[in-house]
C-alpha atoms as a PDB file:
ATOM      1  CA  UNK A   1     -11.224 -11.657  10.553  1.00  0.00           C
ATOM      2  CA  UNK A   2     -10.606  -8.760  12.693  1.00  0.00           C
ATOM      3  CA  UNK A   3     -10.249  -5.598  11.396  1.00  0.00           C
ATOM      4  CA  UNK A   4      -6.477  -4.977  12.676  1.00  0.00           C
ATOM      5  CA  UNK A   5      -6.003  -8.172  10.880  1.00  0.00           C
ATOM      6  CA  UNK A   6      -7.416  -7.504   7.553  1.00  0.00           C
ATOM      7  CA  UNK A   7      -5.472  -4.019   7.347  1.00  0.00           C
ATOM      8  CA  UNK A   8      -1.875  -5.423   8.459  1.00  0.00           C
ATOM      9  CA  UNK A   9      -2.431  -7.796   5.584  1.00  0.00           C
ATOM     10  CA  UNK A  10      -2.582  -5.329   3.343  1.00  0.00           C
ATOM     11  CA  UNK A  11       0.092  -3.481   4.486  1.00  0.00           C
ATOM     12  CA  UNK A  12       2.186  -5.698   4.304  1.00  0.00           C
ATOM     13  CA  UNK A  13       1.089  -6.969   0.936  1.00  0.00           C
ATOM     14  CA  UNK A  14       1.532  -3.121   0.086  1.00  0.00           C
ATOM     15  CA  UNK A  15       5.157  -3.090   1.079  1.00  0.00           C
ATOM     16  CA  UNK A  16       5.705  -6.427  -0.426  1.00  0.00           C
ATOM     17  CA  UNK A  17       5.202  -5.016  -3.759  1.00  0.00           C
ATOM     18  CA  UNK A  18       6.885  -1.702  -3.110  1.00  0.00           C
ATOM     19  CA  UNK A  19       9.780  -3.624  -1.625  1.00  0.00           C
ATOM     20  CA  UNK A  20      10.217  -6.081  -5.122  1.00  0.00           C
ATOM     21  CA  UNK A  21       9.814  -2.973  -7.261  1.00  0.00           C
ATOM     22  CA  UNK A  22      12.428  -0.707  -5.149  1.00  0.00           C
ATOM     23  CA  UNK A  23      15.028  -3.724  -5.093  1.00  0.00           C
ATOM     24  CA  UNK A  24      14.702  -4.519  -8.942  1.00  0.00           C
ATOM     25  CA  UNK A  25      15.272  -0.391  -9.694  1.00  0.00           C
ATOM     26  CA  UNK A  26      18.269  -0.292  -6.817  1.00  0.00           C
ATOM     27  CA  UNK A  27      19.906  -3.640  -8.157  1.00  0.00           C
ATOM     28  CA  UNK A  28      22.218  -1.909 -10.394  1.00  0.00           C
ATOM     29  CA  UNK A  29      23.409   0.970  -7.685  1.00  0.00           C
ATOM     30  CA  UNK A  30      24.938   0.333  -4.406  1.00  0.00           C
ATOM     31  CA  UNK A  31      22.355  -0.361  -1.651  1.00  0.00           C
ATOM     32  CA  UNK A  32      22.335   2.435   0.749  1.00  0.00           C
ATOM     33  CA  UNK A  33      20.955   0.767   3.825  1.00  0.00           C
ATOM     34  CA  UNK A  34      21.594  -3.168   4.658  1.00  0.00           C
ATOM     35  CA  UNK A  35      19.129  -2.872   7.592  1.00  0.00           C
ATOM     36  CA  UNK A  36      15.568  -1.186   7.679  1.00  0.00           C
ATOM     37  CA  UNK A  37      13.496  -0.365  10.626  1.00  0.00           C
ATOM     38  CA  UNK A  38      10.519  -2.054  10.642  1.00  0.00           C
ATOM     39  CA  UNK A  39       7.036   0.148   9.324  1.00  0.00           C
ATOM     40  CA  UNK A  40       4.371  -0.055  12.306  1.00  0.00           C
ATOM     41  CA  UNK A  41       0.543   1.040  11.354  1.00  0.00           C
ATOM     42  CA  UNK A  42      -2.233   1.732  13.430  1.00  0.00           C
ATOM     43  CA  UNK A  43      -5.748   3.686  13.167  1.00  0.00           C
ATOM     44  CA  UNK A  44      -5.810   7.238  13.547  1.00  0.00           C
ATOM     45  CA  UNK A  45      -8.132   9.747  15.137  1.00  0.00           C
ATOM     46  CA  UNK A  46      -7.167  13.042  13.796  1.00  0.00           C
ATOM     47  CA  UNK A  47      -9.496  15.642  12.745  1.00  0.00           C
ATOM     48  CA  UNK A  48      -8.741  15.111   9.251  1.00  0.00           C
ATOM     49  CA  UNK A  49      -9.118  11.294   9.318  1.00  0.00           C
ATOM     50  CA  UNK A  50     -12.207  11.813  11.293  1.00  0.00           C
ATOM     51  CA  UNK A  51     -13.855  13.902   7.819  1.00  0.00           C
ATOM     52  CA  UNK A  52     -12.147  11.376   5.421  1.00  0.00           C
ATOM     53  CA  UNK A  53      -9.825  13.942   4.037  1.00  0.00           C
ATOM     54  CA  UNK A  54      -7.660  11.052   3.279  1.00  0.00           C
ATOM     55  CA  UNK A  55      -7.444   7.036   3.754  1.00  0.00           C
ATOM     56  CA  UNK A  56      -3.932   6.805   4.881  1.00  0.00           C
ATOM     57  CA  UNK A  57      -0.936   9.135   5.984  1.00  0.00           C
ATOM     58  CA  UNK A  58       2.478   8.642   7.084  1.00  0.00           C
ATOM     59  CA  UNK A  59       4.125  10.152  10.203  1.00  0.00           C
ATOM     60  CA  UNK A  60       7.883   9.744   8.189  1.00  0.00           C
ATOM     61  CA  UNK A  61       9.881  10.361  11.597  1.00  0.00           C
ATOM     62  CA  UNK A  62       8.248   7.601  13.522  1.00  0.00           C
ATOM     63  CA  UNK A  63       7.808   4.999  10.093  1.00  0.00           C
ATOM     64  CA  UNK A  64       4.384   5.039  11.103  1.00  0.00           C
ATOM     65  CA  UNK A  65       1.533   4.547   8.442  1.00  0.00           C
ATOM     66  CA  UNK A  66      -2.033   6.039  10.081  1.00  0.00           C
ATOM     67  CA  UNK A  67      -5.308   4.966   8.419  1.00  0.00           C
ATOM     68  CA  UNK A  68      -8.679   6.648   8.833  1.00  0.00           C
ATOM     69  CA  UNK A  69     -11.140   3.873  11.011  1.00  0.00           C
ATOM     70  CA  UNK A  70     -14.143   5.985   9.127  1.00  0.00           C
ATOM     71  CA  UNK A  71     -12.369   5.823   5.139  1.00  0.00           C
ATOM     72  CA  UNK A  72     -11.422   1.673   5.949  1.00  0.00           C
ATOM     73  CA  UNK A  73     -14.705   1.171   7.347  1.00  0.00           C
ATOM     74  CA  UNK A  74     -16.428   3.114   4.060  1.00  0.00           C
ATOM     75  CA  UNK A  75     -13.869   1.253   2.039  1.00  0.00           C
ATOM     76  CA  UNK A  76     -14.402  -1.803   2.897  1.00  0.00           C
ATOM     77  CA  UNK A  77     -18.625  -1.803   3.564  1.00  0.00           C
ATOM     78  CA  UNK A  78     -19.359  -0.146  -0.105  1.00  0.00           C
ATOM     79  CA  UNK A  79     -21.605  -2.234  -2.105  1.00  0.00           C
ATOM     80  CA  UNK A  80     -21.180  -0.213  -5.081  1.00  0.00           C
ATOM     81  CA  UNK A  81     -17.635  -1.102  -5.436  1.00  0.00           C
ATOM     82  CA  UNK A  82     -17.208  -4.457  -4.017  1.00  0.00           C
ATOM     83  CA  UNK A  83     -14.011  -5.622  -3.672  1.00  0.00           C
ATOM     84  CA  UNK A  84     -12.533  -2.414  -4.592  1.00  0.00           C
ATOM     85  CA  UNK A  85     -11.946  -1.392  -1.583  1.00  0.00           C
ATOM     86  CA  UNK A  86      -9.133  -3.364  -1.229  1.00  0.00           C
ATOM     87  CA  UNK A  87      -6.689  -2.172  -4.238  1.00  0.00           C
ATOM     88  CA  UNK A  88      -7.980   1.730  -3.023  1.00  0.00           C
ATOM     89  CA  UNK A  89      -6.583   0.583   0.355  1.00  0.00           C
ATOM     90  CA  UNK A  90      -3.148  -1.145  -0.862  1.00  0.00           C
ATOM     91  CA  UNK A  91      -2.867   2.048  -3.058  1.00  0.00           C
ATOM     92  CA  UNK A  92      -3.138   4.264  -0.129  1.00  0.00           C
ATOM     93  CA  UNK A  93      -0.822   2.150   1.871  1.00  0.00           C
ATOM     94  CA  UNK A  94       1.921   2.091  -1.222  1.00  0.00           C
ATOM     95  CA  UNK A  95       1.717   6.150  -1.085  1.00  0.00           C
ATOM     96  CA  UNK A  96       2.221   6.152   2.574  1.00  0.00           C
ATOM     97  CA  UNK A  97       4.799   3.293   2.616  1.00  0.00           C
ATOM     98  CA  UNK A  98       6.628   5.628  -0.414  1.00  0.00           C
ATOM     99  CA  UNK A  99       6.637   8.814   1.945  1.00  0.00           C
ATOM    100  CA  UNK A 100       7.910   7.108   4.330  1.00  0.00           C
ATOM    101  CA  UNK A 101      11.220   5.600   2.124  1.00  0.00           C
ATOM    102  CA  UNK A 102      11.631   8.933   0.366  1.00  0.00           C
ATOM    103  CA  UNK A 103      11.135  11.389   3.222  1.00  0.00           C
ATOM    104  CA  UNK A 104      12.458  14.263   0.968  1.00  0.00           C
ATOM    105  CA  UNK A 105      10.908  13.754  -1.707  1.00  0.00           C
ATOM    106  CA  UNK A 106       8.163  15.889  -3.643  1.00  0.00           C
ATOM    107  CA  UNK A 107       4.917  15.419  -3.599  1.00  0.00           C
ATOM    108  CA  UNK A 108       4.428  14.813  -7.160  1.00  0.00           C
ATOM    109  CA  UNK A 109       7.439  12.702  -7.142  1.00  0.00           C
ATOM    110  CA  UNK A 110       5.548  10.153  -4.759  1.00  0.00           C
ATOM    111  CA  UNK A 111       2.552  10.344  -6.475  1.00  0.00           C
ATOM    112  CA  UNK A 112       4.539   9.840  -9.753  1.00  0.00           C
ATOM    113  CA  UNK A 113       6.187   6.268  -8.237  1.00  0.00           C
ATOM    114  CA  UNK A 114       2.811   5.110  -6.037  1.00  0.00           C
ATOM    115  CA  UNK A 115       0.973   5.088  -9.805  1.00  0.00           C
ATOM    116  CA  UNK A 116       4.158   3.314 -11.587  1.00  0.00           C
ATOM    117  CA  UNK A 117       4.451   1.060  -8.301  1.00  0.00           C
ATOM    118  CA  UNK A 118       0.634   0.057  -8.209  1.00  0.00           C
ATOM    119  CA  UNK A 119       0.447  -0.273 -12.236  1.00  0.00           C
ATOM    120  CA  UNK A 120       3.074  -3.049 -12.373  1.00  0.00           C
ATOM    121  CA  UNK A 121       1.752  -4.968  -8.963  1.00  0.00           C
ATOM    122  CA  UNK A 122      -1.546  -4.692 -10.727  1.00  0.00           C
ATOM    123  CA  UNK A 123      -0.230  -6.347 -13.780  1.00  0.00           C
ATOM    124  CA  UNK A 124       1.763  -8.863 -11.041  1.00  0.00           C
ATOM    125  CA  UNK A 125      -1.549  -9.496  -9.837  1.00  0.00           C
ATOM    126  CA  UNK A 126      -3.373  -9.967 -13.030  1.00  0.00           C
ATOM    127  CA  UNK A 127      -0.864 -12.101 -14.830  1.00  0.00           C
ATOM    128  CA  UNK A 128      -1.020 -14.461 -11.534  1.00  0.00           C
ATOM    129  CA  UNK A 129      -4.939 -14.446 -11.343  1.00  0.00           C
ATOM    130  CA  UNK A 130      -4.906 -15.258 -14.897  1.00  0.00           C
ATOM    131  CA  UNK A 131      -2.137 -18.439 -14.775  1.00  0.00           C
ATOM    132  CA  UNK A 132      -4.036 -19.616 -11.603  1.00  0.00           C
ATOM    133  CA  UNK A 133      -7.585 -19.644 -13.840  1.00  0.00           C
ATOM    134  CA  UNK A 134      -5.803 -21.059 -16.888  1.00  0.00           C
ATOM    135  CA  UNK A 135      -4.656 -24.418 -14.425  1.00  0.00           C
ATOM    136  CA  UNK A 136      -7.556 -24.660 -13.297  1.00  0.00           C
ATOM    137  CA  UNK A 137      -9.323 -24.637 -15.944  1.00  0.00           C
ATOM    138  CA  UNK A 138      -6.961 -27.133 -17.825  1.00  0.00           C
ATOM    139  CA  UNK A 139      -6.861 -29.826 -15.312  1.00  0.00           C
END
């Protein structure tokens, strides 16, 4: 699997679970927007990305998510945390995604949802892992 591949999977599996969270909290107010331009991502070769300042950053006027080639690359070749690499990445993407849907926002206000956000996909994620051992193991 390409690498372009591998990371538009999890962004999209990133905004899948920011999406389900954001409609189940908006359900009960009036939805602001029927239509949504599409989020594009791509790699990014800024100075900062370059020295791994960060794994992923939004650019909120073009709804463009940026990830660092050198952090995905690290992320994704790490022995010592096998397989963690991929919830680090979906939690960077959530954070960017988040930026990007609540431009004026603070900070700590983003931070705040991507940590509520990834603790319930986490328990989405567990509570499916766990039904899909239990079936298997019954049958």
């Amino acid at each position: 699997m390409k690498d372009v591949d591998f990371l538009r999977a999890i962004l999209e599996t990133s905004i899948l679970y920011v999406d389900m969270i954001e409609q189940s909290t908006l359900s009960n107010q009036q939805e602001e927007k029927s239509e949504a331009k599409p989020v594009k991502f791509g790699f990014c070769k800024c100075a900062d990305c370059e020295n791994s300042k960060w794994i992923a950053h939004a650019n909120k006027r073009k709804r463009l998510i940026l990830v660092s080639r050198n952090a995905f690359e690290k992320e994704m070749n790490n022995r010592a945390n096998r397989g963690m690499g991929f919830f680090i990445l979906i939690y960077a993407m959530m954070h960017a995604y988040l930026q990007i849907l609540h431009p004026y926002s603070k900070a700590k206000t983003v931070e705040h949802k991507t940590n509520r956000y990834f603790k319930k996909a986490m328990q989405v994620v567990a509570k499916d892992g766990l039904a899909v051992i239990m079936n298997k193991v019954s049958v």
